[in-house]
C-alpha atoms as a PDB file:
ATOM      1  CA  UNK A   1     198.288-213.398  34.666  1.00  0.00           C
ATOM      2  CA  UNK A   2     197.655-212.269  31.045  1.00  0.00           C
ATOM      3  CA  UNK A   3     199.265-209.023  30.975  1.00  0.00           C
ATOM      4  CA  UNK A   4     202.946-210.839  33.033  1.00  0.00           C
ATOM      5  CA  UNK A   5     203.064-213.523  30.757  1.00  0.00           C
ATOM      6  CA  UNK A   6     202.601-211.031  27.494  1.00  0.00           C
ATOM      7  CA  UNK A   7     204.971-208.683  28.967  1.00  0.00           C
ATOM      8  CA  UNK A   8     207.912-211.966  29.079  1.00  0.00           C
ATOM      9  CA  UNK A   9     207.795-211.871  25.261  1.00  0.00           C
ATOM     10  CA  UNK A  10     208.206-207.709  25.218  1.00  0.00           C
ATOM     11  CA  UNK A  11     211.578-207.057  24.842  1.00  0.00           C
ATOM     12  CA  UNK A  12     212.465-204.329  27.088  1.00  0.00           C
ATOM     13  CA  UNK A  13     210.368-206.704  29.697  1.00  0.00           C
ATOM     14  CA  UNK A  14     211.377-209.788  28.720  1.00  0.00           C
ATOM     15  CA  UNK A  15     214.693-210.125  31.159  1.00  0.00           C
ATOM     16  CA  UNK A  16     212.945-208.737  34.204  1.00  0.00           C
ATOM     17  CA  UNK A  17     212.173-210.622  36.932  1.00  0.00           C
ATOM     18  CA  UNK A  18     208.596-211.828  38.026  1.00  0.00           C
ATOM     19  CA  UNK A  19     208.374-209.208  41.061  1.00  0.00           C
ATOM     20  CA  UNK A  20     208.522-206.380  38.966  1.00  0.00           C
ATOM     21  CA  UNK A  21     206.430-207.670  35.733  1.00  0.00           C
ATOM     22  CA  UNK A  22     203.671-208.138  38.771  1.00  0.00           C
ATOM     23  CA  UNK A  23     204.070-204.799  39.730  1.00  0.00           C
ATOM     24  CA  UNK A  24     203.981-203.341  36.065  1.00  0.00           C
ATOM     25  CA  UNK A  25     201.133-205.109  35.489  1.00  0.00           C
ATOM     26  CA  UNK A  26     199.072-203.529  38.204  1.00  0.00           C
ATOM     27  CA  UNK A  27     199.763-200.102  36.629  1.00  0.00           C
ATOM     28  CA  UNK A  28     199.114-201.116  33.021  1.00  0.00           C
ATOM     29  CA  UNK A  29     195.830-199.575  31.296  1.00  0.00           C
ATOM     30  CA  UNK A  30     194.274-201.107  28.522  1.00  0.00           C
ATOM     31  CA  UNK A  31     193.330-198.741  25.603  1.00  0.00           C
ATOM     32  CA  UNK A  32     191.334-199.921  22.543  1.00  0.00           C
ATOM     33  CA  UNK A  33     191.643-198.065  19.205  1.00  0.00           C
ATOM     34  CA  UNK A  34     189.195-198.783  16.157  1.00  0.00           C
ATOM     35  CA  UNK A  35     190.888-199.280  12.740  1.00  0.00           C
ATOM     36  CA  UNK A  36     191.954-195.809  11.332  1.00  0.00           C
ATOM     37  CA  UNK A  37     192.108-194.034  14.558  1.00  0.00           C
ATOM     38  CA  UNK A  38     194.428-191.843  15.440  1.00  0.00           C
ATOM     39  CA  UNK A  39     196.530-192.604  18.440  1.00  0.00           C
ATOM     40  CA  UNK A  40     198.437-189.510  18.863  1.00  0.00           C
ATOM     41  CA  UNK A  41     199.645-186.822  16.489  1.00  0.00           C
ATOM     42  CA  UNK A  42     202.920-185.059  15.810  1.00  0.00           C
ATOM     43  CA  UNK A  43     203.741-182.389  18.041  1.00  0.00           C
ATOM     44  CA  UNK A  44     200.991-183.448  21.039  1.00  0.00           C
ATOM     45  CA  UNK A  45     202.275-183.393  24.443  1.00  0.00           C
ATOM     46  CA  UNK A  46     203.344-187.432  25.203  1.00  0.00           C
ATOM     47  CA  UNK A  47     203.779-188.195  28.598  1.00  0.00           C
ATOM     48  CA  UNK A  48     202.681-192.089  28.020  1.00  0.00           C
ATOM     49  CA  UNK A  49     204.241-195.426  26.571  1.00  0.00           C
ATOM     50  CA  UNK A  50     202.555-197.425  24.471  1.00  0.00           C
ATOM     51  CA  UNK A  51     202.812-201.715  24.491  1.00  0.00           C
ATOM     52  CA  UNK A  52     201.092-202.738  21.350  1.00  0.00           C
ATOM     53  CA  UNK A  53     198.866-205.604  23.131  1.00  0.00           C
ATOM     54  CA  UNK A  54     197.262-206.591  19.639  1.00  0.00           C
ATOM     55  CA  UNK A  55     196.828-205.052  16.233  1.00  0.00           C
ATOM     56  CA  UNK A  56     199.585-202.761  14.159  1.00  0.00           C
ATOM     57  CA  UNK A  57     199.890-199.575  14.033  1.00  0.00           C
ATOM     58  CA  UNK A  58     201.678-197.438  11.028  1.00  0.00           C
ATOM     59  CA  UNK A  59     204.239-194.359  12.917  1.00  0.00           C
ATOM     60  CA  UNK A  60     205.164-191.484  10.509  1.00  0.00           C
ATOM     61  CA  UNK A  61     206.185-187.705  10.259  1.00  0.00           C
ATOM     62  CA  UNK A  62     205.104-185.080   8.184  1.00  0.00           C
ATOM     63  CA  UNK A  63     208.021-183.815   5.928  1.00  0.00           C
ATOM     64  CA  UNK A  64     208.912-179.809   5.759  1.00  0.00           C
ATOM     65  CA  UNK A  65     206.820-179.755   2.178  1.00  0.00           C
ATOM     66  CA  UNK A  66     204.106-181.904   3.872  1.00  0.00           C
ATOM     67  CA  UNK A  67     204.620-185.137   2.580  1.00  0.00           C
ATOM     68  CA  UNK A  68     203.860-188.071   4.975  1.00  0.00           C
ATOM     69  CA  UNK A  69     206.720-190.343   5.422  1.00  0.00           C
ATOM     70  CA  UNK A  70     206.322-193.374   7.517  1.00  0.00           C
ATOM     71  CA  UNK A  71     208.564-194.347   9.636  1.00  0.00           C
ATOM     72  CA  UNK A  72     207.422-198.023  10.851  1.00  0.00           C
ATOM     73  CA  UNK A  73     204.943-200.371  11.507  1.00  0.00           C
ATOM     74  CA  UNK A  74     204.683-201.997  14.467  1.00  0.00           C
ATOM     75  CA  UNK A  75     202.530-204.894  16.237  1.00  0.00           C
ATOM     76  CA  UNK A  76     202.596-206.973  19.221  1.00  0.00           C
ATOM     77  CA  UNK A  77     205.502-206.547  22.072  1.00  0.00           C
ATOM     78  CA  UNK A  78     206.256-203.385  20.000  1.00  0.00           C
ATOM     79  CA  UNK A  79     206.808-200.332  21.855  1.00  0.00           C
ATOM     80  CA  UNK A  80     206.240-196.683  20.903  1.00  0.00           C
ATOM     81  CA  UNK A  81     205.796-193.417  22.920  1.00  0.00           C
ATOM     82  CA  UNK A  82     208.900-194.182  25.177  1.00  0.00           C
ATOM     83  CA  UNK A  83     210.468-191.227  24.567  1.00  0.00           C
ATOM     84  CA  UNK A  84     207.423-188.991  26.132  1.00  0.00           C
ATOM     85  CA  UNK A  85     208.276-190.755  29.573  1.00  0.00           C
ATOM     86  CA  UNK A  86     211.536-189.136  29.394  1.00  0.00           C
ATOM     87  CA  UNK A  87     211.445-185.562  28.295  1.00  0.00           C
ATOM     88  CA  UNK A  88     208.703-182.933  28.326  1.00  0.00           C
ATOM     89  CA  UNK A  89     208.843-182.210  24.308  1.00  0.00           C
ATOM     90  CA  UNK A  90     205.969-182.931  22.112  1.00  0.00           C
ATOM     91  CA  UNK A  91     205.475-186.373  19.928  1.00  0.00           C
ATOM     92  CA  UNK A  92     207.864-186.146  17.253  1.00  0.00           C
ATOM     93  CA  UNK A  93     205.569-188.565  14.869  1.00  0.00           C
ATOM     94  CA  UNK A  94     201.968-189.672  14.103  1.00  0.00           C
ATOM     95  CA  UNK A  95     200.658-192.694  15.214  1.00  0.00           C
ATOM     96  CA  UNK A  96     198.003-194.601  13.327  1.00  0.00           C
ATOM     97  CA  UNK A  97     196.428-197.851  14.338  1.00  0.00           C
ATOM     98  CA  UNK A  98     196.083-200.052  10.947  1.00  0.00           C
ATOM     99  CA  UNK A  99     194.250-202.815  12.353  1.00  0.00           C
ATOM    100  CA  UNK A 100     191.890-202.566  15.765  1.00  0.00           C
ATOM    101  CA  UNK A 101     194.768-202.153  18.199  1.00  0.00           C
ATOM    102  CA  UNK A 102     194.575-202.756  21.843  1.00  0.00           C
ATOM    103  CA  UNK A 103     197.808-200.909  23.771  1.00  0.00           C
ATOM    104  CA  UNK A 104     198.713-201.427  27.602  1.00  0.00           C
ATOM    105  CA  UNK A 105     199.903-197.753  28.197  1.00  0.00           C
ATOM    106  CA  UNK A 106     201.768-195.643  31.413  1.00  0.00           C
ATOM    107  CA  UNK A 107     202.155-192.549  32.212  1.00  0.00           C
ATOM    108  CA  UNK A 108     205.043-190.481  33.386  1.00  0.00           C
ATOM    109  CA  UNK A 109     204.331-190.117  36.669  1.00  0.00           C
ATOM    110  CA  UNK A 110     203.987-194.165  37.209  1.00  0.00           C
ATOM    111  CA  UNK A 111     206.871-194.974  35.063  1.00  0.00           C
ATOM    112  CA  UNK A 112     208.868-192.895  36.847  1.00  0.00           C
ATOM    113  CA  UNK A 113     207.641-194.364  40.054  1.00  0.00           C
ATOM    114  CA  UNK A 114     208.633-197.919  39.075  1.00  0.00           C
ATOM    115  CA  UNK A 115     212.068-196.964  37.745  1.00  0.00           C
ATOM    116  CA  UNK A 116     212.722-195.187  41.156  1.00  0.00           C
ATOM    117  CA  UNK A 117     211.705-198.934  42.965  1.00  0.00           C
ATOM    118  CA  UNK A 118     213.160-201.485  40.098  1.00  0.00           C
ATOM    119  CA  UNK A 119     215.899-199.291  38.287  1.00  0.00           C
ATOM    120  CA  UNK A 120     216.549-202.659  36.137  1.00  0.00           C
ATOM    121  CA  UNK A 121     214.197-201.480  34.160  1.00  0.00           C
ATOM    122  CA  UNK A 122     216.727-198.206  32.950  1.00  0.00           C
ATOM    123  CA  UNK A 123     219.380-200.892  31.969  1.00  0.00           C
ATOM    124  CA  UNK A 124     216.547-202.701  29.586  1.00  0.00           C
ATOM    125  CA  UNK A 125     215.224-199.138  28.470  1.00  0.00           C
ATOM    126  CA  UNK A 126     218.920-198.078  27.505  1.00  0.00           C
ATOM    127  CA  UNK A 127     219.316-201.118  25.938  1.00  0.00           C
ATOM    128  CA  UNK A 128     216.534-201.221  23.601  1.00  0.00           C
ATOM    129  CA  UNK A 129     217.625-197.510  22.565  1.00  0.00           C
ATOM    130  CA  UNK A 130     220.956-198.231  21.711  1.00  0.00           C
ATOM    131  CA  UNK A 131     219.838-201.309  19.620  1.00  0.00           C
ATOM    132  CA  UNK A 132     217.435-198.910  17.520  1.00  0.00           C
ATOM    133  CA  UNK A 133     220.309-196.113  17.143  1.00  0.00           C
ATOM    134  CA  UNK A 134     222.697-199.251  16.056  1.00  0.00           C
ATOM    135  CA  UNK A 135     219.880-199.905  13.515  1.00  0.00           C
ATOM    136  CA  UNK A 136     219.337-196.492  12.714  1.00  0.00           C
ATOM    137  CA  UNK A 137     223.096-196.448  12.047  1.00  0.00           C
ATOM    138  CA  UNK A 138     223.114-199.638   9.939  1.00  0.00           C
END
């Protein structure tokens, strides 16, 4: 009952009904990372989304003369690693967890499984990108 009534205040979640944050919830794994840890690094294969359950974690890219530029910080309801569910390319940043972080994560294989049974969940995905580009934009 945890994980549905988190997943109401994530905002790709948040407008779904309670059928299919029951069913997400089911496939959700919890993953604990220690302050400092490394989540995943630039240019690993990503075939998993992150949900930041608790903590923050810092997201950057290494520049062409190897400086680190960061790209965000994120904490709870925050997404990251969508784009890995998506395409077969590698992780186009680093992800560092600032603070102990626990993430609810899924794979590929099951987010494409649920998308194939509640494709509502496309509309929210799409519209969470496009708000991002608009900021990106901005």
């Amino acid at each position: 009952m945890e994980k549905i009534i988190f997943l109401k205040k994530v905002p790709i979640f948040a407008e779904l009904n309670s059928e299919i944050l029951i069913a997400l919830s089911e496939i959700l794994n919890e993953e604990y990372y220690p302050a400092n840890s490394i989540i995943f690094k630039e240019n690993d294969i990503g075939d998993t989304l992150y949900i930041i359950f608790r903590g923050e974690v810092e997201i950057s890219k290494t520049t062409e003369d190897g400086e680190k530029k960061v790209l965000a910080h994120l904490g709870a309801t925050d997404i990251f690693g969508e784009m890995g569910v998506f395409d077969d390319k590698p992780r186009s940043a680093t992800v560092i967890a600032l603070k102990d972080t626990i993430t609810l994560t899924i794979n590929k294989a099951q987010f494409r499984d649920l998308i194939i049974e509640y494709p509502e969940i496309m509309f929210e995905m799409y519209r969470v990108a496009i708000e991002r580009l608009r900021r990106t934009n901005e």
